[in-house]
PDB file of N, CA and C in Angstrom:
ATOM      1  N   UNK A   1      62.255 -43.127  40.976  1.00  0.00           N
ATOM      2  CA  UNK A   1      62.129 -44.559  41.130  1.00  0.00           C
ATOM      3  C   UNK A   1      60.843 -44.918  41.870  1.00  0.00           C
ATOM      4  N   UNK A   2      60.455 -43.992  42.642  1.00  0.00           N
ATOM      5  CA  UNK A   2      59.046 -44.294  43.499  1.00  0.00           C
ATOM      6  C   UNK A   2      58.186 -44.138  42.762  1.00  0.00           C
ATOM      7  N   UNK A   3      58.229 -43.374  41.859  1.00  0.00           N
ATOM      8  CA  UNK A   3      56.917 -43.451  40.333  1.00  0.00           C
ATOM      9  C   UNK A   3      56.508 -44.610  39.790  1.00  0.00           C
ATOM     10  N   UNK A   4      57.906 -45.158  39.370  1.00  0.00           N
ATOM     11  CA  UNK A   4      57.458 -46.254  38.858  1.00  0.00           C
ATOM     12  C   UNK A   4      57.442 -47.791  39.607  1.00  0.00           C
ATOM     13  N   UNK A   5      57.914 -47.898  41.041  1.00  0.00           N
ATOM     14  CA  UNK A   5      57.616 -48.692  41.840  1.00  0.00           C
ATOM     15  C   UNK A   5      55.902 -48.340  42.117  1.00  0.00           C
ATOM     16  N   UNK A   6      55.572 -47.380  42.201  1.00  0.00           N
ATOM     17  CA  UNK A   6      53.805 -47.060  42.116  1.00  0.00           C
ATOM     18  C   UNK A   6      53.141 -47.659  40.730  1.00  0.00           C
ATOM     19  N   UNK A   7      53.600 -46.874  39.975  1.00  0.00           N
ATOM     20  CA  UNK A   7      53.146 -47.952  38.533  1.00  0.00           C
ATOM     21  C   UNK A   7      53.050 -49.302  38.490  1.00  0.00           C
ATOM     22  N   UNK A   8      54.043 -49.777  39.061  1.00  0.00           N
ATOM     23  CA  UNK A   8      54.334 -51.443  38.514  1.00  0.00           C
ATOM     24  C   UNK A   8      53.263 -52.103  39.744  1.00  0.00           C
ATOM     25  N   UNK A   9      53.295 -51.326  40.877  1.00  0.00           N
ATOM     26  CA  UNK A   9      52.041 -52.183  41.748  1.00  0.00           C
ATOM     27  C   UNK A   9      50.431 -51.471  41.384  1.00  0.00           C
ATOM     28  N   UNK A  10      50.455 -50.637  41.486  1.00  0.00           N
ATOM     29  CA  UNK A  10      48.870 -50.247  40.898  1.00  0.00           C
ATOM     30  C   UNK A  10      48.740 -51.040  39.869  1.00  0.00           C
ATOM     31  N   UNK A  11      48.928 -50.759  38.182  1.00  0.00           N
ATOM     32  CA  UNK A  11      49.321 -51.634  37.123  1.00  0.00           C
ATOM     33  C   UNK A  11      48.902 -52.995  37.600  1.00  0.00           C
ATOM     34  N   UNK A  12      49.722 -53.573  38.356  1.00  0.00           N
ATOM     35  CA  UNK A  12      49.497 -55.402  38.849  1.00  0.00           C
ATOM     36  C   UNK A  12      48.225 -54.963  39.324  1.00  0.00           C
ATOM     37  N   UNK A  13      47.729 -54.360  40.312  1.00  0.00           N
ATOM     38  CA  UNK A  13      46.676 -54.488  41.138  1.00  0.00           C
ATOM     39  C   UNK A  13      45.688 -54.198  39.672  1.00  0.00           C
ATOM     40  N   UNK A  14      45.591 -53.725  39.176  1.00  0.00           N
ATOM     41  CA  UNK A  14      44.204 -52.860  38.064  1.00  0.00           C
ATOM     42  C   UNK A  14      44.166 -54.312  37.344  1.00  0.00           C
ATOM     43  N   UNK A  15      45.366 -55.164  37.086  1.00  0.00           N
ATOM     44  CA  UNK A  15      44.798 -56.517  36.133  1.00  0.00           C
ATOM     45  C   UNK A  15      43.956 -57.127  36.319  1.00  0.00           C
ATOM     46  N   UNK A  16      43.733 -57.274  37.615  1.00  0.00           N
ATOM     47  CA  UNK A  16      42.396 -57.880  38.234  1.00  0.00           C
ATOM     48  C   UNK A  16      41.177 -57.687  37.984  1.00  0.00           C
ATOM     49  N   UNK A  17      41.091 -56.695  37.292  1.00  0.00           N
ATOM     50  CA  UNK A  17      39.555 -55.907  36.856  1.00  0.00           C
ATOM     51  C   UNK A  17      38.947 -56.309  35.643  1.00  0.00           C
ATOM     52  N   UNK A  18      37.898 -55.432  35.148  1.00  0.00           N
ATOM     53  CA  UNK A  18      37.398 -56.004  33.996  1.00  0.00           C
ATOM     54  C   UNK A  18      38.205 -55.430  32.922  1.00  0.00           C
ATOM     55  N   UNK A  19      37.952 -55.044  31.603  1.00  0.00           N
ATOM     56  CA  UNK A  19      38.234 -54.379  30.963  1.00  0.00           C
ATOM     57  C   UNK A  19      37.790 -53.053  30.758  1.00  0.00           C
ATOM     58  N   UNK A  20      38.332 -52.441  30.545  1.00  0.00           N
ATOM     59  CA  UNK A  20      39.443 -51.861  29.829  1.00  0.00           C
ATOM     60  C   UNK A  20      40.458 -51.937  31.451  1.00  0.00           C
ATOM     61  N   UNK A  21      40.277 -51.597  32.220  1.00  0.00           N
ATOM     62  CA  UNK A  21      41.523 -51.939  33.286  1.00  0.00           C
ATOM     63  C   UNK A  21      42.268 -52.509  33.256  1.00  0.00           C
ATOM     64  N   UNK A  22      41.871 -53.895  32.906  1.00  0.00           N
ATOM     65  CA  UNK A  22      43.189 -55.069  32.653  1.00  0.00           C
ATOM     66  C   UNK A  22      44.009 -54.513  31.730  1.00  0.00           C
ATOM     67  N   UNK A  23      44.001 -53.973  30.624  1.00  0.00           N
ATOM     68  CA  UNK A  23      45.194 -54.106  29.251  1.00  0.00           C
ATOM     69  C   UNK A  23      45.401 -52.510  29.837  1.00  0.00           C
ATOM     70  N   UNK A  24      44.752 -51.381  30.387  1.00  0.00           N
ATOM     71  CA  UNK A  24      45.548 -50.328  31.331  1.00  0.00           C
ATOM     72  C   UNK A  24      46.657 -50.486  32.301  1.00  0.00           C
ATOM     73  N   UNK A  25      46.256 -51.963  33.443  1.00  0.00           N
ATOM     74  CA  UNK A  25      47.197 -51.964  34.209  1.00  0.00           C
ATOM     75  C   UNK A  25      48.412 -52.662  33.771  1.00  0.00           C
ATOM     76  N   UNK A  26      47.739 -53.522  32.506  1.00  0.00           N
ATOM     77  CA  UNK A  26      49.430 -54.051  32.111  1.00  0.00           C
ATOM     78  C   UNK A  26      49.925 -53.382  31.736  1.00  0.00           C
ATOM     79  N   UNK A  27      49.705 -52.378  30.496  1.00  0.00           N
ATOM     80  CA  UNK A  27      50.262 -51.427  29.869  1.00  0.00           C
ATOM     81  C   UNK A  27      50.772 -50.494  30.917  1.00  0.00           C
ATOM     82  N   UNK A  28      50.516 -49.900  32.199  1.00  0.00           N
ATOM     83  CA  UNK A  28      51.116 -49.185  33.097  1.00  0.00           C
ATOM     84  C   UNK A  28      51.968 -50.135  33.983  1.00  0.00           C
ATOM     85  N   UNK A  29      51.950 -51.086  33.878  1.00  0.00           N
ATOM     86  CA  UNK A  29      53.129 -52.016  34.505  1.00  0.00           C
ATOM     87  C   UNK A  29      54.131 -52.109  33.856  1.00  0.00           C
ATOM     88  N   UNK A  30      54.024 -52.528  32.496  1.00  0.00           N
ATOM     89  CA  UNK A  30      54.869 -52.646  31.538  1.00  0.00           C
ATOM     90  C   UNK A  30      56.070 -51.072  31.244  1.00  0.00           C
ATOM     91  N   UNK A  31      55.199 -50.404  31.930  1.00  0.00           N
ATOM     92  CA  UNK A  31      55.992 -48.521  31.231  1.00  0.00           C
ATOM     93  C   UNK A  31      56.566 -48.366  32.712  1.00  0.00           C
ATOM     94  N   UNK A  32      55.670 -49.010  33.736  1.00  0.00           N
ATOM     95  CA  UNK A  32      56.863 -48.516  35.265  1.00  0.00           C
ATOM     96  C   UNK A  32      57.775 -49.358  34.956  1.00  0.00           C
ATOM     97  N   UNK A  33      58.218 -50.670  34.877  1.00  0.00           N
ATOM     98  CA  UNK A  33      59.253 -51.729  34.523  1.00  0.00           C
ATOM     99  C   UNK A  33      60.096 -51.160  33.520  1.00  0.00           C
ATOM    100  N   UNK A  34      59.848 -50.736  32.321  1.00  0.00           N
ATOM    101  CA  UNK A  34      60.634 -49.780  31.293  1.00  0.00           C
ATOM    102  C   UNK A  34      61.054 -48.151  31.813  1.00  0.00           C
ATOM    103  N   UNK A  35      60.591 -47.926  32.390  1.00  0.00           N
ATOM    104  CA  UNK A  35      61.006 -46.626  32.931  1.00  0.00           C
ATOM    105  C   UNK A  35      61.917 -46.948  34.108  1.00  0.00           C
ATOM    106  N   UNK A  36      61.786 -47.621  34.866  1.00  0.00           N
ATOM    107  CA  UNK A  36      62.820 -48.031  36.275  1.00  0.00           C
ATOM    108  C   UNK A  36      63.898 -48.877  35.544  1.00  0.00           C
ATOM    109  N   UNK A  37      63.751 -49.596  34.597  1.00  0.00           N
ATOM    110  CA  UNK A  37      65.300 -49.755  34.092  1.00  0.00           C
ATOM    111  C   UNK A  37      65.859 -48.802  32.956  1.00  0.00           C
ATOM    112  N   UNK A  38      65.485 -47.932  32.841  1.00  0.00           N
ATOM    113  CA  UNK A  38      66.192 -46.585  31.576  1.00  0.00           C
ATOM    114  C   UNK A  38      66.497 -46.149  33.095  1.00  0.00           C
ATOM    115  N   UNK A  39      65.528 -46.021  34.126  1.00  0.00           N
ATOM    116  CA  UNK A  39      66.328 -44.909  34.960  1.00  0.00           C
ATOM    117  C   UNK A  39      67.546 -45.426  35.953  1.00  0.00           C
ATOM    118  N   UNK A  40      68.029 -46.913  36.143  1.00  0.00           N
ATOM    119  CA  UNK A  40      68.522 -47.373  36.207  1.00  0.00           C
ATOM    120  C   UNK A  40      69.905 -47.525  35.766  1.00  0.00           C
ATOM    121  N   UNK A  41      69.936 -47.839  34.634  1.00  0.00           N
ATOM    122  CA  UNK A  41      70.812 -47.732  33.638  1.00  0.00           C
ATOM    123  C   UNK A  41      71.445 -46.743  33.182  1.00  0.00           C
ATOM    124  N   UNK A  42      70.610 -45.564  33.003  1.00  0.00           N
ATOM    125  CA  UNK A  42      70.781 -44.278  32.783  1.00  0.00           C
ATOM    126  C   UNK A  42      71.944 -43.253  33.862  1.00  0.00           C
ATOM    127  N   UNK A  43      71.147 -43.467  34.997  1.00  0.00           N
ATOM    128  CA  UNK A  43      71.546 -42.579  36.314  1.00  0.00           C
ATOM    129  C   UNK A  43      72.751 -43.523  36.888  1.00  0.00           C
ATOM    130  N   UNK A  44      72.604 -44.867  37.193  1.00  0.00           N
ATOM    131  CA  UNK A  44      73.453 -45.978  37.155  1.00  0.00           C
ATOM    132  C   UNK A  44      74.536 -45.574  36.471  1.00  0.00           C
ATOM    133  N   UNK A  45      74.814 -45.691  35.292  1.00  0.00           N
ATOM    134  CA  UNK A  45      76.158 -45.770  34.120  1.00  0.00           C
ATOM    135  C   UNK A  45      76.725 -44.238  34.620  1.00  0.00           C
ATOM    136  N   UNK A  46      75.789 -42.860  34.310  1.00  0.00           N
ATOM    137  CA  UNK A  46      76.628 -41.835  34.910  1.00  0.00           C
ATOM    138  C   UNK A  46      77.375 -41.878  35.953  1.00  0.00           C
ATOM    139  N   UNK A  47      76.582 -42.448  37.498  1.00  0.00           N
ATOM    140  CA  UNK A  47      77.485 -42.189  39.137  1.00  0.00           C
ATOM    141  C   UNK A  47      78.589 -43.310  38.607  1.00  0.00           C
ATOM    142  N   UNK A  48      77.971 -44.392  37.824  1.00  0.00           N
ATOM    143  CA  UNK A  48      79.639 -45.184  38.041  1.00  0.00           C
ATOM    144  C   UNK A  48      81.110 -44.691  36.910  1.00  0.00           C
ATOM    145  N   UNK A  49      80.605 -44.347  35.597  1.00  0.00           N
ATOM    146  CA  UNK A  49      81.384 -43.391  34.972  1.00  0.00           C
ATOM    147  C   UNK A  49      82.214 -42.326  35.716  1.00  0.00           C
ATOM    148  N   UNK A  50      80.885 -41.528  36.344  1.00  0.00           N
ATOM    149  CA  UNK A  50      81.948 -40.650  37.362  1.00  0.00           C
ATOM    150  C   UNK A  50      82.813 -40.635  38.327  1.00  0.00           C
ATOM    151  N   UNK A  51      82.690 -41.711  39.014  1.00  0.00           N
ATOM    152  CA  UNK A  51      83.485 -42.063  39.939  1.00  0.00           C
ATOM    153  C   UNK A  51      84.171 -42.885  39.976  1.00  0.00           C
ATOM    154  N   UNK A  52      84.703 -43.838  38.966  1.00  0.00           N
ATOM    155  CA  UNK A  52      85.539 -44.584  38.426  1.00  0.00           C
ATOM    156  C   UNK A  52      86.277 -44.207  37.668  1.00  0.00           C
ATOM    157  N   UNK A  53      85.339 -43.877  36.121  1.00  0.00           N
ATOM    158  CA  UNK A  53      86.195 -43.727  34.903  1.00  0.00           C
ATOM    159  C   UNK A  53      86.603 -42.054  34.741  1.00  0.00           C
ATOM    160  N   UNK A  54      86.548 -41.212  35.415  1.00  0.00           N
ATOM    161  CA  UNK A  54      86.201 -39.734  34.722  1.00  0.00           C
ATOM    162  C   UNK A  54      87.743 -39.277  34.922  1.00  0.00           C
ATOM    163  N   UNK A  55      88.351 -38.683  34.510  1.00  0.00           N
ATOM    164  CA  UNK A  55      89.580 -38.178  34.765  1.00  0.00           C
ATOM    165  C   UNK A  55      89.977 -37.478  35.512  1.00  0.00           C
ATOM    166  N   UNK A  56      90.492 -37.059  36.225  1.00  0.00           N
ATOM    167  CA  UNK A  56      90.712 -35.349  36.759  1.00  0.00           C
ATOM    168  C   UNK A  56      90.833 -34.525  36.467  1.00  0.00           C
ATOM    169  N   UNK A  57      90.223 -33.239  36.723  1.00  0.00           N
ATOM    170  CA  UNK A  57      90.249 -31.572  36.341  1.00  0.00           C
ATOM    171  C   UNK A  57      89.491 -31.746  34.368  1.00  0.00           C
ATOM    172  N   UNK A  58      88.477 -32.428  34.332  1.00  0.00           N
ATOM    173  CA  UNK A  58      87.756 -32.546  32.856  1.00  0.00           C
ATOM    174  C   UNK A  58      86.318 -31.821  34.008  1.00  0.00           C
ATOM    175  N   UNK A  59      86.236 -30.885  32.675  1.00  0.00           N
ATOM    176  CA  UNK A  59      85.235 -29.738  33.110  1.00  0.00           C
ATOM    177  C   UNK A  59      84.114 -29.727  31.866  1.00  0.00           C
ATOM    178  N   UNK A  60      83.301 -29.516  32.016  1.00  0.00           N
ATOM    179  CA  UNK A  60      81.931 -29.158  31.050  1.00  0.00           C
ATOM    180  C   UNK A  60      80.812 -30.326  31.311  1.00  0.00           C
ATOM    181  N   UNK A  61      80.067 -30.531  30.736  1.00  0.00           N
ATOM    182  CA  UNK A  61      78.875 -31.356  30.743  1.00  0.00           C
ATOM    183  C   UNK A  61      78.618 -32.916  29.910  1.00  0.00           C
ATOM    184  N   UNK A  62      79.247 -32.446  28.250  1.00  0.00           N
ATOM    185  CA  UNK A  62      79.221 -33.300  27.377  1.00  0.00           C
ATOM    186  C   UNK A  62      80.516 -33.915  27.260  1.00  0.00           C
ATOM    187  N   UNK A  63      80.861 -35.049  27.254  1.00  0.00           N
ATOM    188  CA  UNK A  63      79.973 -36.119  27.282  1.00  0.00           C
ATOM    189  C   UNK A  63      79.458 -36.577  28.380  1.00  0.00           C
ATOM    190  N   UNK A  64      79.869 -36.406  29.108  1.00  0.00           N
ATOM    191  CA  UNK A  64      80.059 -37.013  30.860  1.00  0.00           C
ATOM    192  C   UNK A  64      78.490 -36.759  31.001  1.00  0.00           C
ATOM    193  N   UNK A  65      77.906 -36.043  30.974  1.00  0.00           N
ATOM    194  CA  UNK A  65      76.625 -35.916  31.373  1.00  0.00           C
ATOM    195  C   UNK A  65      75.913 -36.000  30.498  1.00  0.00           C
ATOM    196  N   UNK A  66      75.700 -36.577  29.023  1.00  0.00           N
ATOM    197  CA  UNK A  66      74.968 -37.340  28.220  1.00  0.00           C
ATOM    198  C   UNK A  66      73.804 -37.958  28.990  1.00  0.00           C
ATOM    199  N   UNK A  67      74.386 -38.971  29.463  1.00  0.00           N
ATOM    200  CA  UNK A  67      73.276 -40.209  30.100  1.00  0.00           C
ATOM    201  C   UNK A  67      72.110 -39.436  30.944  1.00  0.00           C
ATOM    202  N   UNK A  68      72.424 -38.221  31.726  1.00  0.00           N
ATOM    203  CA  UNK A  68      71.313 -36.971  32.214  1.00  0.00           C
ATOM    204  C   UNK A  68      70.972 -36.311  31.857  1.00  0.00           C
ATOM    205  N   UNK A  69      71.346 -35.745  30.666  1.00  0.00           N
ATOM    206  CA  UNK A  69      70.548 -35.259  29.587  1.00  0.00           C
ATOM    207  C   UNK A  69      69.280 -36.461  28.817  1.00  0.00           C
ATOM    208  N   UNK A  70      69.616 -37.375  28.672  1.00  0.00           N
ATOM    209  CA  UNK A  70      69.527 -38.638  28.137  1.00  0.00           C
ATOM    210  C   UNK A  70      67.837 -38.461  28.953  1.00  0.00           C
ATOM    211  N   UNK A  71      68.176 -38.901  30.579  1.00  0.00           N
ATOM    212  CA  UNK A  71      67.216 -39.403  31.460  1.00  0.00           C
ATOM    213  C   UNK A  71      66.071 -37.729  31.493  1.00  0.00           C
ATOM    214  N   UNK A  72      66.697 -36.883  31.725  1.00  0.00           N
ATOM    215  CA  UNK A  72      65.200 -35.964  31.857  1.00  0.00           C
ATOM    216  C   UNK A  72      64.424 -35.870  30.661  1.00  0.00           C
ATOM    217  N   UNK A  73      65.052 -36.255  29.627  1.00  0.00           N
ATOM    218  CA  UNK A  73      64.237 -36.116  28.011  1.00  0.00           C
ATOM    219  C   UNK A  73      63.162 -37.403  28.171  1.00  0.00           C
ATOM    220  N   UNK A  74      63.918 -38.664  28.811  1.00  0.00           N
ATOM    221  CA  UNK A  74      63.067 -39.705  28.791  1.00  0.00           C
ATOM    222  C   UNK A  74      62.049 -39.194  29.954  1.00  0.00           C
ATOM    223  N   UNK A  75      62.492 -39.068  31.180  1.00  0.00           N
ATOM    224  CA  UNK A  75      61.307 -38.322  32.252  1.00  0.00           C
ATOM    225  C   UNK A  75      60.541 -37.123  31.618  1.00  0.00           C
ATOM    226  N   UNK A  76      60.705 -36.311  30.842  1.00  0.00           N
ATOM    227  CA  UNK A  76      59.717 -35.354  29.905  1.00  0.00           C
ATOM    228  C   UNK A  76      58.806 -36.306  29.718  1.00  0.00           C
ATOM    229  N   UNK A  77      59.247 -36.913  28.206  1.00  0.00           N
ATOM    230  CA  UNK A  77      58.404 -38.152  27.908  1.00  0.00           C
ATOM    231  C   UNK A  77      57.491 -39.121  28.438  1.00  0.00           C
ATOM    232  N   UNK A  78      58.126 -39.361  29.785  1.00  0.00           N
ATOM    233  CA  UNK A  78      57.442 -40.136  30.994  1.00  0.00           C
ATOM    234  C   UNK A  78      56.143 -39.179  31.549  1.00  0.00           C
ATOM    235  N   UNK A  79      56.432 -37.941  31.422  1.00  0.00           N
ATOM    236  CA  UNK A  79      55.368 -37.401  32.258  1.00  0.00           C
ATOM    237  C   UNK A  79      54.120 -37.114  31.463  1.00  0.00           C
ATOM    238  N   UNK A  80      54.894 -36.718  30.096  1.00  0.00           N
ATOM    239  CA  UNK A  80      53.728 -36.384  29.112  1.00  0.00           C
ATOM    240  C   UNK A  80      52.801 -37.939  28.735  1.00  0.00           C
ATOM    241  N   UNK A  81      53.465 -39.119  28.161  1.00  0.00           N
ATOM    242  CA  UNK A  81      52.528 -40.159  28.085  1.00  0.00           C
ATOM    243  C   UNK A  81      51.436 -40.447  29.714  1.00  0.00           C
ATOM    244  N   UNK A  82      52.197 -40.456  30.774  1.00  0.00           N
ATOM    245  CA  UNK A  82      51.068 -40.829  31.585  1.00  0.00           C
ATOM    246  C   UNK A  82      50.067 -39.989  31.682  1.00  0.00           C
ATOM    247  N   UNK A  83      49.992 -38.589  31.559  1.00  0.00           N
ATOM    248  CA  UNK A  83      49.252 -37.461  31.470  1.00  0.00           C
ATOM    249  C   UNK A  83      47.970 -37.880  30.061  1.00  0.00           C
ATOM    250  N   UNK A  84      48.432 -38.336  29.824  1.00  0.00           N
ATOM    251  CA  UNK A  84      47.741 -38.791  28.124  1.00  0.00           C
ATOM    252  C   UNK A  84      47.439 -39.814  28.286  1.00  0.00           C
ATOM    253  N   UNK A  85      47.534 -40.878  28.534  1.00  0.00           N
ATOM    254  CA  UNK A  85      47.699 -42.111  28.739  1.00  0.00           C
ATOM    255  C   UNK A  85      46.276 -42.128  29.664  1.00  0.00           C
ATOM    256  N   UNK A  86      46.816 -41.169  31.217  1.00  0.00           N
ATOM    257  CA  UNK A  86      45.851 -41.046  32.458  1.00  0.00           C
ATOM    258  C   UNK A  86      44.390 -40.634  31.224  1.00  0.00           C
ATOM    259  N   UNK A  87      44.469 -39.634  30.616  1.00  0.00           N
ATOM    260  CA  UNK A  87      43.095 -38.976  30.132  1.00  0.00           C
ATOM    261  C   UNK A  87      42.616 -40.519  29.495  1.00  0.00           C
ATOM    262  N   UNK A  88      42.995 -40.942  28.746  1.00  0.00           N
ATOM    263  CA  UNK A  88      42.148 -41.602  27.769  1.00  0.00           C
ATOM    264  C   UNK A  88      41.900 -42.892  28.595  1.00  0.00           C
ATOM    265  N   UNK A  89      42.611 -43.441  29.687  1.00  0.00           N
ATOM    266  CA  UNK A  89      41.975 -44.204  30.314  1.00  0.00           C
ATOM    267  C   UNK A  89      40.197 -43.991  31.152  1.00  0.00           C
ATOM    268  N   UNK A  90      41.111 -42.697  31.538  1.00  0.00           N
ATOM    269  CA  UNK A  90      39.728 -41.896  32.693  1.00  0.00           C
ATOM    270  C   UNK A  90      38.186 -42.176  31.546  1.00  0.00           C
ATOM    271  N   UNK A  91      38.720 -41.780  30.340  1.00  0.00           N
ATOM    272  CA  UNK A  91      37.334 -42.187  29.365  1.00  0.00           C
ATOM    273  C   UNK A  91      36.799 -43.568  29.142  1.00  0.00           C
ATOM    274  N   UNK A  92      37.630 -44.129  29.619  1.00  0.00           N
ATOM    275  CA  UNK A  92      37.079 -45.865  29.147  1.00  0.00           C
ATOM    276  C   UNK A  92      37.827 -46.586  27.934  1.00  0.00           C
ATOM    277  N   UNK A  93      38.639 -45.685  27.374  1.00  0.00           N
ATOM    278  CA  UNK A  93      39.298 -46.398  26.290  1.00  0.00           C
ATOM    279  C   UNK A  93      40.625 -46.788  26.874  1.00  0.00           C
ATOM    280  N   UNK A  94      41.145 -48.061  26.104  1.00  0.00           N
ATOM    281  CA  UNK A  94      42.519 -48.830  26.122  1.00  0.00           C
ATOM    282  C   UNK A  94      43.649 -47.876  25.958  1.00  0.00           C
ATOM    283  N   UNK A  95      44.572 -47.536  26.157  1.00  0.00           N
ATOM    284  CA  UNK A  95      46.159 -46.915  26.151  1.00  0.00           C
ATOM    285  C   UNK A  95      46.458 -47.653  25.291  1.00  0.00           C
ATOM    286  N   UNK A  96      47.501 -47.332  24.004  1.00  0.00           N
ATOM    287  CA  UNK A  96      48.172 -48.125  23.521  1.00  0.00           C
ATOM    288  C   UNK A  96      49.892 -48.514  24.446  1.00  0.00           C
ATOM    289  N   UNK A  97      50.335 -49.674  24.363  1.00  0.00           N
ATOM    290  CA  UNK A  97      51.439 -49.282  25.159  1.00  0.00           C
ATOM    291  C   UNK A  97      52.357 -49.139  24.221  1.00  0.00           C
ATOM    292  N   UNK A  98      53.581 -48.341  24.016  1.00  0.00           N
ATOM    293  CA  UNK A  98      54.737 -48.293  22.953  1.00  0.00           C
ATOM    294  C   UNK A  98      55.809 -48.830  24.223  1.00  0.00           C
ATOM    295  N   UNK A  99      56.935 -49.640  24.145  1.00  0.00           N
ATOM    296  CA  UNK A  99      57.595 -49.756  25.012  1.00  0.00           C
ATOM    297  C   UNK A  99      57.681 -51.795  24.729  1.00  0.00           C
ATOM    298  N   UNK A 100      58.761 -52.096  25.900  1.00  0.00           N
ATOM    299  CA  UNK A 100      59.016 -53.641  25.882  1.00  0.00           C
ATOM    300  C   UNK A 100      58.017 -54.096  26.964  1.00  0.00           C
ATOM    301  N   UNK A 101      57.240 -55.423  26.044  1.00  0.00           N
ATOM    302  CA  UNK A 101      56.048 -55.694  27.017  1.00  0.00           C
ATOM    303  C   UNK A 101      56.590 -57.103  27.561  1.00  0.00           C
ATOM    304  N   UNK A 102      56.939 -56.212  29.329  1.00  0.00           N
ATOM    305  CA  UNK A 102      57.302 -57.486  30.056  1.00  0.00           C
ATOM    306  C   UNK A 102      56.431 -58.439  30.492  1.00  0.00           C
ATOM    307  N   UNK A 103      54.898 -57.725  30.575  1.00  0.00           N
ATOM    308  CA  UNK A 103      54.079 -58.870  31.068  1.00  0.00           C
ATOM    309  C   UNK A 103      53.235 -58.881  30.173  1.00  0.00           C
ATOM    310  N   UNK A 104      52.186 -59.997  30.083  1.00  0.00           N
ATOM    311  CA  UNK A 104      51.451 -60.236  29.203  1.00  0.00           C
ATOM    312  C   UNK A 104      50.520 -60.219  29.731  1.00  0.00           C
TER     313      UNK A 104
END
């Protein structure tokens, strides 16, 4: 969650700049905001599943632990786009963003 609380304020702070920065920091605002609510939601729905809905003496992983399987595939993902994302900025070119664009 501190990743992308870093994202979403760097991101804001970089809009301020010229370009290519500006459509970088939105696009990295936009992916910390999408990433802090998957991880939200994600990690969220499991602790309350588990400790509400789960039955007693149910043993194994699937389904119950779907939603964490779910979240490190998306954190894979998370690490590899910013890694990629980071390079092609460092060159001067725009990021495309894939994801829900909360800010404009």
């Amino acid at each position: 969650m501190v990743a992308s609380v870093t994202m979403i304020v760097v991101g804001l702070r970089c809009r301020r700049g010229p370009e290519p920065a500006r459509s970088n920091g939105t696009a990295a605002a936009c992916w910390g905001i999408n990433y802090l609510l998957t991880t939200i939601v994600l990690i969220g729905g499991f602790l309350v599943y588990e400790f509400t809905f789960m039955p007693e003496g149910t043993k194994g992983v699937l389904p119950w632990g779907l939603p964490i399987i779910i979240w490190m595939l998306v954190s894979l993902f998370h690490v590899i786009i910013c890694i990629a994302f980071g390079v092609r900025a460092s060159r001067g070119r725009v990021a495309p963003f894939r994801g829900i664009p909360f800010i404009k």
